[in-house]
Protein backbone atom coordinates (compact mmCIF):
# COMPACT_ATOMS: atom_id res chain seq x y z
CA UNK A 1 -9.92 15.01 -1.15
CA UNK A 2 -6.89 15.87 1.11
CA UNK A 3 -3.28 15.55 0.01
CA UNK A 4 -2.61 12.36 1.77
CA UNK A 5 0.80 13.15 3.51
CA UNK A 6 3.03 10.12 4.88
CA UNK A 7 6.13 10.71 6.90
CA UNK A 8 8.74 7.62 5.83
CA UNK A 9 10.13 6.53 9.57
CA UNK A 10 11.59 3.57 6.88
CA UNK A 11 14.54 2.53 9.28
CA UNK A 12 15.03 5.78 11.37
CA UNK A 13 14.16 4.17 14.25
CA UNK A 14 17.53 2.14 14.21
CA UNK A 15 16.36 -1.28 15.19
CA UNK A 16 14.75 0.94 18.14
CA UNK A 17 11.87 0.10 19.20
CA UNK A 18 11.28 2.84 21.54
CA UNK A 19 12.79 5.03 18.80
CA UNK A 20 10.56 4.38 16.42
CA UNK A 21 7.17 5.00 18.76
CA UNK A 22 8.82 8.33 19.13
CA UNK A 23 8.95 8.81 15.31
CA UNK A 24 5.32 8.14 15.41
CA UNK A 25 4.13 10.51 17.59
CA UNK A 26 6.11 12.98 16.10
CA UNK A 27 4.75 12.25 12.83
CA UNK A 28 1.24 13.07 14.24
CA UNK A 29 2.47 16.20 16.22
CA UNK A 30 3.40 17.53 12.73
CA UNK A 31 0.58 16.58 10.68
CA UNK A 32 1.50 13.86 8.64
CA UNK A 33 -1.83 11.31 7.51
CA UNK A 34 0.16 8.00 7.57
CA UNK A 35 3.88 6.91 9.22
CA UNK A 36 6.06 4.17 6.96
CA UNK A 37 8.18 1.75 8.44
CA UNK A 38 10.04 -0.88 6.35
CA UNK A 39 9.96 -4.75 7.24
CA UNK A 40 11.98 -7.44 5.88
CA UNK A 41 14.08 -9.89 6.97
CA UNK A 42 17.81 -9.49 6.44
CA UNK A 43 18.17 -12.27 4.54
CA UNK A 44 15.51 -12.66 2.24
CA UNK A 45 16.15 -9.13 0.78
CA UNK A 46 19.56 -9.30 -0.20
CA UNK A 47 22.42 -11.80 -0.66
CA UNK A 48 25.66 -11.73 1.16
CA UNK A 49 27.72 -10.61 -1.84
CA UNK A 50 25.53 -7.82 -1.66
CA UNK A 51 27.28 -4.28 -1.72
CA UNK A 52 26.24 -0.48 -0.68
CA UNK A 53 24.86 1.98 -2.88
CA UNK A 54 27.07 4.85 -2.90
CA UNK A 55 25.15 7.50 -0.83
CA UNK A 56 24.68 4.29 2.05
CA UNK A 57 28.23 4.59 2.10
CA UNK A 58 28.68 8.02 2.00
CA UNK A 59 25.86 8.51 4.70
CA UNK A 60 27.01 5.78 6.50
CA UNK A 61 30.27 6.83 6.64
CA UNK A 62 31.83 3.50 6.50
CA UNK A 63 31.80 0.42 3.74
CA UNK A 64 30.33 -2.90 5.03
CA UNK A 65 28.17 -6.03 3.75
CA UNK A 66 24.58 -4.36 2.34
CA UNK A 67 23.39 -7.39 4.57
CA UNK A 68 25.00 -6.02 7.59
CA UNK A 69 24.08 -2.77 7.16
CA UNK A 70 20.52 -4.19 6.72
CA UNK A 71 20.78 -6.14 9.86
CA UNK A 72 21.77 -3.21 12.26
CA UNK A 73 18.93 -1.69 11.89
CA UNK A 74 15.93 -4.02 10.99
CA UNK A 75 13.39 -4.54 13.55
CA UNK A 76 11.86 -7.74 14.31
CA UNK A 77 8.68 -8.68 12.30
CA UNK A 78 6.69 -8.71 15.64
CA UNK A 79 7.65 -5.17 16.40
CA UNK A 80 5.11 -3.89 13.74
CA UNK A 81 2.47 -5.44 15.54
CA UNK A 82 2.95 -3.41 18.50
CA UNK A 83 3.67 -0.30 15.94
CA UNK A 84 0.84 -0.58 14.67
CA UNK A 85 -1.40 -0.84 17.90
CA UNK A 86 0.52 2.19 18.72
CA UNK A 87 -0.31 3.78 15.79
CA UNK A 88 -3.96 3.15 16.24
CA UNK A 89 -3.70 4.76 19.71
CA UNK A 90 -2.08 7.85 18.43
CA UNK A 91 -5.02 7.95 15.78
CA UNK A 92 -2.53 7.91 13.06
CA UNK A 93 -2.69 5.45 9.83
CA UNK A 94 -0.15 2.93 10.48
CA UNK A 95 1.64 1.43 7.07
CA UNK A 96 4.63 -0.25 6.07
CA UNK A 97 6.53 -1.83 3.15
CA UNK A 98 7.26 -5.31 2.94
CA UNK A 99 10.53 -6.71 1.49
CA UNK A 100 10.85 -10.22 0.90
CA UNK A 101 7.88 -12.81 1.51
CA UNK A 102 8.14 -13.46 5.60
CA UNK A 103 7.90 -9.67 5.90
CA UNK A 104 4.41 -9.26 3.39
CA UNK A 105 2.83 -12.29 4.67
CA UNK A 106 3.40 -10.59 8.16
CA UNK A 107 2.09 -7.31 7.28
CA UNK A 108 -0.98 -9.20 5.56
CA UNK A 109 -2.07 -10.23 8.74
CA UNK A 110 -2.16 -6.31 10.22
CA UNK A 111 -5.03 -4.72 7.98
CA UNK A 112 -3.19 -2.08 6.69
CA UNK A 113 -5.57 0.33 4.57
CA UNK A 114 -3.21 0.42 1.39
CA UNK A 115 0.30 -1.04 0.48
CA UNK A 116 3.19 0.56 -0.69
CA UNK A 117 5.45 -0.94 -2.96
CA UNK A 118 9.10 0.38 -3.38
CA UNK A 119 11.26 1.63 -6.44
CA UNK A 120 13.28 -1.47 -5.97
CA UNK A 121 10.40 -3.56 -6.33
CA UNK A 122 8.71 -2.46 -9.56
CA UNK A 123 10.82 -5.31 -11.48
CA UNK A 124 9.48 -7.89 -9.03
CA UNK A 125 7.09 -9.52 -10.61
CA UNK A 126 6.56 -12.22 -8.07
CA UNK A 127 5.78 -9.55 -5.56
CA UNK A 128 4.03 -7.25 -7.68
CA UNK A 129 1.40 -10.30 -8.23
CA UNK A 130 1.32 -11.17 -4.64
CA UNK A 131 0.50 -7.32 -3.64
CA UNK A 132 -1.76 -7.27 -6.04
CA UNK A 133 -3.76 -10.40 -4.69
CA UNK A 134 -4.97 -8.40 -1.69
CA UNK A 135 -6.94 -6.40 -3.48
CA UNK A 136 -6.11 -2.92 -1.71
CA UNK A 137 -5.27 0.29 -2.88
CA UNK A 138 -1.78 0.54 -4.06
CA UNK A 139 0.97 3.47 -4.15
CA UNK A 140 3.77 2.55 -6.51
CA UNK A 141 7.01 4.26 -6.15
CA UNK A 142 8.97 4.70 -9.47
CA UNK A 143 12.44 6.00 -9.09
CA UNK A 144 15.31 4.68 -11.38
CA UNK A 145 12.47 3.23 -13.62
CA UNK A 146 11.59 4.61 -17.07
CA UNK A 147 7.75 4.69 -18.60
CA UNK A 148 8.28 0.94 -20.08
CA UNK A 149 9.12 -0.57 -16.48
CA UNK A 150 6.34 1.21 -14.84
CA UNK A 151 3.89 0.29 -17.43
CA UNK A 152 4.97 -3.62 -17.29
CA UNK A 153 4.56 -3.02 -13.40
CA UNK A 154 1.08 -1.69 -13.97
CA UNK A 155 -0.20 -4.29 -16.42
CA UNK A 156 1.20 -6.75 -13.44
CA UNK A 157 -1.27 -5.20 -10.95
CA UNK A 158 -4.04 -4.53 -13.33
CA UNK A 159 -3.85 -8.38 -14.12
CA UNK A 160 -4.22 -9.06 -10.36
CA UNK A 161 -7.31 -7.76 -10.43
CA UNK A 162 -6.51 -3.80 -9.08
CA UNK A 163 -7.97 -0.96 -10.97
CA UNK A 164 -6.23 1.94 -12.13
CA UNK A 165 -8.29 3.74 -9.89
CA UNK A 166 -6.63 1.87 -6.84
CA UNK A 167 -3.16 2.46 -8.04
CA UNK A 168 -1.74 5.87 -7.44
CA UNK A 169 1.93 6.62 -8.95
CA UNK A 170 4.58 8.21 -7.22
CA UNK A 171 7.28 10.08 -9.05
CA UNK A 172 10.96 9.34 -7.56
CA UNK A 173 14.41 9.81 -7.96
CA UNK A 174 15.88 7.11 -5.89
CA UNK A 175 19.23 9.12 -4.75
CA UNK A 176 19.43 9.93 -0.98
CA UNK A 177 19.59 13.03 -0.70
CA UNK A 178 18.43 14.07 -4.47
CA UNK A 179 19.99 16.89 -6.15
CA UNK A 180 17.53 19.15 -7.32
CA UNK A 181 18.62 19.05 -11.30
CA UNK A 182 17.86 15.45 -10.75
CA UNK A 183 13.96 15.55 -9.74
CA UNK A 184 12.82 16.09 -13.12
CA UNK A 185 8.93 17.27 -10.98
CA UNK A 186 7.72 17.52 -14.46
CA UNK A 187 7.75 13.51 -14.62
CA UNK A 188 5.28 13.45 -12.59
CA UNK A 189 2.41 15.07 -14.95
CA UNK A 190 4.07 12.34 -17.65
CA UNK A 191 2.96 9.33 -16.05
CA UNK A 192 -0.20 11.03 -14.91
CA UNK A 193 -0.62 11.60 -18.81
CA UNK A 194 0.35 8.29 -19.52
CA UNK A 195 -1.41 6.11 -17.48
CA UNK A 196 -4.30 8.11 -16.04
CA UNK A 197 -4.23 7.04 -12.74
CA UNK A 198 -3.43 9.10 -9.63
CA UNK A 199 0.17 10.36 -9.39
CA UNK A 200 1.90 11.92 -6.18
CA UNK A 201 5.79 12.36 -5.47
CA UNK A 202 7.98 10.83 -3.32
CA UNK A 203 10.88 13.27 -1.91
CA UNK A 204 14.06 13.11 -1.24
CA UNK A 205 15.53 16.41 -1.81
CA UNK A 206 16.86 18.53 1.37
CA UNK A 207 14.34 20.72 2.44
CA UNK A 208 10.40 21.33 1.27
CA UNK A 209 10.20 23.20 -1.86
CA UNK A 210 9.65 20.68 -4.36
CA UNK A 211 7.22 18.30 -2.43
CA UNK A 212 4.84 21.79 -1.80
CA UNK A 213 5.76 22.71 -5.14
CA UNK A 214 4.50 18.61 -6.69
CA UNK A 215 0.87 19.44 -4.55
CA UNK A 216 0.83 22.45 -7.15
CA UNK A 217 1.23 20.03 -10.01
CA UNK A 218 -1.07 17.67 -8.78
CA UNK A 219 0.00 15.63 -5.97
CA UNK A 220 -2.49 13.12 -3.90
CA UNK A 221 0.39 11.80 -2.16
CA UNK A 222 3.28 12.97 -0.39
CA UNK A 223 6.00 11.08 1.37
CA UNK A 224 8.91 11.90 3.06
CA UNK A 225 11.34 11.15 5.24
CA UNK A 226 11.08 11.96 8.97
CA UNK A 227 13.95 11.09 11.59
CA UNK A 228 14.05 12.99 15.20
CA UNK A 229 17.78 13.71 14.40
CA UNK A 230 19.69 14.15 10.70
CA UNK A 231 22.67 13.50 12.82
CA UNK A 232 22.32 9.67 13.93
CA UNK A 233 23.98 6.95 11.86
CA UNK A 234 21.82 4.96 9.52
CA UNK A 235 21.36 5.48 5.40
CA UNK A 236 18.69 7.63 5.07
CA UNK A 237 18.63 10.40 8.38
CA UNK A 238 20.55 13.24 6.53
CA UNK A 239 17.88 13.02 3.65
CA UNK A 240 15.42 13.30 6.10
CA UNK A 241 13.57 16.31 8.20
CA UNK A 242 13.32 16.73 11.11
CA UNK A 243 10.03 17.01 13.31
CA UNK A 244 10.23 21.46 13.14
CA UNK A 245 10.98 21.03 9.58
CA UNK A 246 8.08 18.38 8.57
CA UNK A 247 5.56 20.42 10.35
CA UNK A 248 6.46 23.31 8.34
CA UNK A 249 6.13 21.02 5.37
CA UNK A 250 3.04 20.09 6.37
CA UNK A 251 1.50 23.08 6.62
CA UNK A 252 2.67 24.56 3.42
CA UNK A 253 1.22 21.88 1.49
CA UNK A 254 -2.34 22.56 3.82
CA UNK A 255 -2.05 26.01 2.77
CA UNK A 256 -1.23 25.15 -1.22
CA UNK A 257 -4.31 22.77 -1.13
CA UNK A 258 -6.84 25.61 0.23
CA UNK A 259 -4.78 28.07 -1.98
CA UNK A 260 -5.65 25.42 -5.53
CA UNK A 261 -9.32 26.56 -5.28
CA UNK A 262 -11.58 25.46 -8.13
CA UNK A 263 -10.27 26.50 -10.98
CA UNK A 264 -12.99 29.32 -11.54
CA UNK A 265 -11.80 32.68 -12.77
CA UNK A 266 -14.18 35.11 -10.87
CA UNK A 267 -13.68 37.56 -8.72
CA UNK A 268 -14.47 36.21 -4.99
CA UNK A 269 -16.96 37.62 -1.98
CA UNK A 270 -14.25 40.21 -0.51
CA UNK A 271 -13.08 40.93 -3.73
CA UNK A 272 -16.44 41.95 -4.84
CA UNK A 273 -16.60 44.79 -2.28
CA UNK A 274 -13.28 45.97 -3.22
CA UNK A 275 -14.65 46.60 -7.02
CA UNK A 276 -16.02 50.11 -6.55
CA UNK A 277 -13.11 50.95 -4.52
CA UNK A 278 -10.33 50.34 -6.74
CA UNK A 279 -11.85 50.46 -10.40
CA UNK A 280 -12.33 53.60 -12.34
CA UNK A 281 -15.24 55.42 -13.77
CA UNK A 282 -16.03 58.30 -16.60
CA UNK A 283 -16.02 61.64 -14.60
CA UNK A 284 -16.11 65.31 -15.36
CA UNK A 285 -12.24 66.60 -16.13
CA UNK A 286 -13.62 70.26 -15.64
CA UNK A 287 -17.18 71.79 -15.36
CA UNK A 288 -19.32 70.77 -18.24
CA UNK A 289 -22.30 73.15 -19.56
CA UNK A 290 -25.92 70.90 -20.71
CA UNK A 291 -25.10 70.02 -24.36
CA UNK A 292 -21.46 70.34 -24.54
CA UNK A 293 -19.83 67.11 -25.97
CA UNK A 294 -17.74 65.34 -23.99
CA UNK A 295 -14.67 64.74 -25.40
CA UNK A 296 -11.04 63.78 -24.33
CA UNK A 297 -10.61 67.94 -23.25
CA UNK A 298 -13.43 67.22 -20.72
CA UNK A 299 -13.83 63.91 -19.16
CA UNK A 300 -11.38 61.17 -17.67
CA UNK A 301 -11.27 58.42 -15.52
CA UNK A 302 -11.04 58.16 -12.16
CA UNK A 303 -12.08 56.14 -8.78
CA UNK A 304 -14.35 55.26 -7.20
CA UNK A 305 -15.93 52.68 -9.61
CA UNK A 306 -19.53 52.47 -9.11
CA UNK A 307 -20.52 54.86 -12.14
CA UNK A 308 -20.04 54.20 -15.84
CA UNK A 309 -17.45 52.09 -16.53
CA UNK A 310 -14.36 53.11 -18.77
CA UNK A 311 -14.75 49.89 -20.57
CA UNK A 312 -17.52 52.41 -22.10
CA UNK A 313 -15.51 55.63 -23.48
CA UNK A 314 -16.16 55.04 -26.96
CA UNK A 315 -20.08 55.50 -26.15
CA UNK A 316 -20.09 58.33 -24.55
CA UNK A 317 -17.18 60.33 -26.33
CA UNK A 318 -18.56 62.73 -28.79
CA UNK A 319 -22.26 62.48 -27.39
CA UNK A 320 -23.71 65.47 -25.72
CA UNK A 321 -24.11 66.09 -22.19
CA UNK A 322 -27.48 65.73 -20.42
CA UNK A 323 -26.84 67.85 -17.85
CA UNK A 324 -24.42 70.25 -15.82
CA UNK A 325 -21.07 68.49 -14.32
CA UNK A 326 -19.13 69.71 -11.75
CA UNK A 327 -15.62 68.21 -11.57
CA UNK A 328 -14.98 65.18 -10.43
CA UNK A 329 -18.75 63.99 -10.76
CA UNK A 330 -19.42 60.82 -11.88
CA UNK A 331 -20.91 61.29 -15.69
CA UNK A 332 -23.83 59.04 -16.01
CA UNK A 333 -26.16 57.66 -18.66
């Protein structure tokens, strides 16, 4: 099975409607599997104490309300209906995360083939037992969690009826953009060790090394961010890439997933035909008389390799010779 790749729009689209049709189609002009929005209403995500992570205000460039920030860019709830019509006229897998219960009883209601549920969610029980009461395939992002809080998460969803099999794990550091001492990619083989269910990554690093390098570990799932321009105000553009760059992503990872084979250490078709090419084989050093022994003074190893095999010496040293050798002819049983 593919590497199932999901460009994040999230809130690129900047309460944009038009904006964020455009981040679908670029998604499918570079390859991606599945676009992400997010969908909540303001006010049922956060309170109005609420305050800005760090990086929002660093990105942002500015310090407000985290429920104004929200606000300024959230779409309406019956914009993802028309997103997602769109999406199925692009022929691209429409999906988006809920926050807050106006936004996942919306979302219900559009058939989406899975559900994603968010680092910031994997404490919420409430919600974890309401995703889990759909009975779909779930991707579970982890970041700022340790093993304990994603194991309570998956007992949650296990207990709502989900099989581990329908649960895949994404590794995350939630840190827009992520430095790349904090990814810690070898997490990701941890909590496929410890819970045995799929795992994939979920990037936020600049650039595209480490999501083509998590496909190498073992990836099924690969999201990232996608905006049409790291330059526009919002949170998460300048932890995104842009359209070139997610193409380029895209095919990297298409490349590492032909590249992964089967695991099989043998020497392939065209390989084959290179064997008696590039090998060796016993041959005469210098001409060699009927009966003379060979010996170290009068044969060697050279190409091509379609006559004995050096892998032989030690039987033929010391043994006498059948016949006359020129140099340079293959010796032979």
């Amino acid at each position: 099975m593919s590497v199932i790749i999901i460009a994040e729009a999230g809130k690129n689209h900047n309460k944009d409607l038009n904006l964020a049709f455009r981040l679908v189609d670029a998604a499918k002009e570079a390859g991606a599997d599945v676009v992400k929005f997010q969908a909540s209403i303001s006010s049922e995500v956060v309170t109005k104490n609420g305050i800005m992570a760090p990086y929002q205000i660093k990105n942002i460039g500015k310090r407000e309300s985290q429920l104004e920030m929200i606000k300024k860019i959230n779409l309406d709830l019956e914009d993802f209906e028309k997103i997602n019509n769109y999406c199925k006229k692009k022929e691209i897998t429409f999906l988006a995360t809920s926050f807050g219960e106006s936004a996942t009883r919306y979302l219900s209601n559009l058939n989406m083939p899975f559900w994603k549920i968010p680092s910031g969610e994997i404490t919420n029980l409430p919600y974890l037992r309401e995703i889990a009461s759909f009975g779909k395939p779930v991707i579970m992002s982890t970041g700022m969690a340790n093993l304990g809080e994603v194991e309570a998460a998956l007992e949650i969803l296990i207990a709502g009826g989900l099989t581990r099999e329908k649960i895949t794990i994404l590794h995350c550091t939630t840190e827009y953009p992520t430095a790349f001492e904090d990814v810690n990619l070898n997490a990701m083989k941890s909590l496929s060790t410890a819970f045995n269910t799929p795992i994939g990554y979920s990037d936020h690093t600049l650039g595209i090394e480490v999501s083509i390098a998590a496909v190498s570990l073992g990836a099924s799932i690969i999201e990232k961010h996608l905006t049409l321009d790291n330059s526009l105000p919002g949170p998460d553009h300048r932890a995104s890439l842009e359209p070139k760059e997610f193409s380029s992503m895209v095919r990297a990872i298409r490349n590492i997933e032909i590249s992964m084979g089967d695991g099989v250490k043998k020497a392939v078709t065209k390989e084959q035909n290179n064997i008696p090419i590039v090998r060796r084989s016993i041959v005469a050093k210098k001409s060699i008389k009927e009966g003379e022994i060979f010996s170290v003074d009068n044969i060697t190893v050279k190409r091509p390799g379609d006559g004995i095999s050096p892998m032989h010496w030690d039987s033929i040293i010391n043994t006498p010779s059948k016949r006359f050798y020129e140099v340079d002819d293959l010796i032979s049983w």
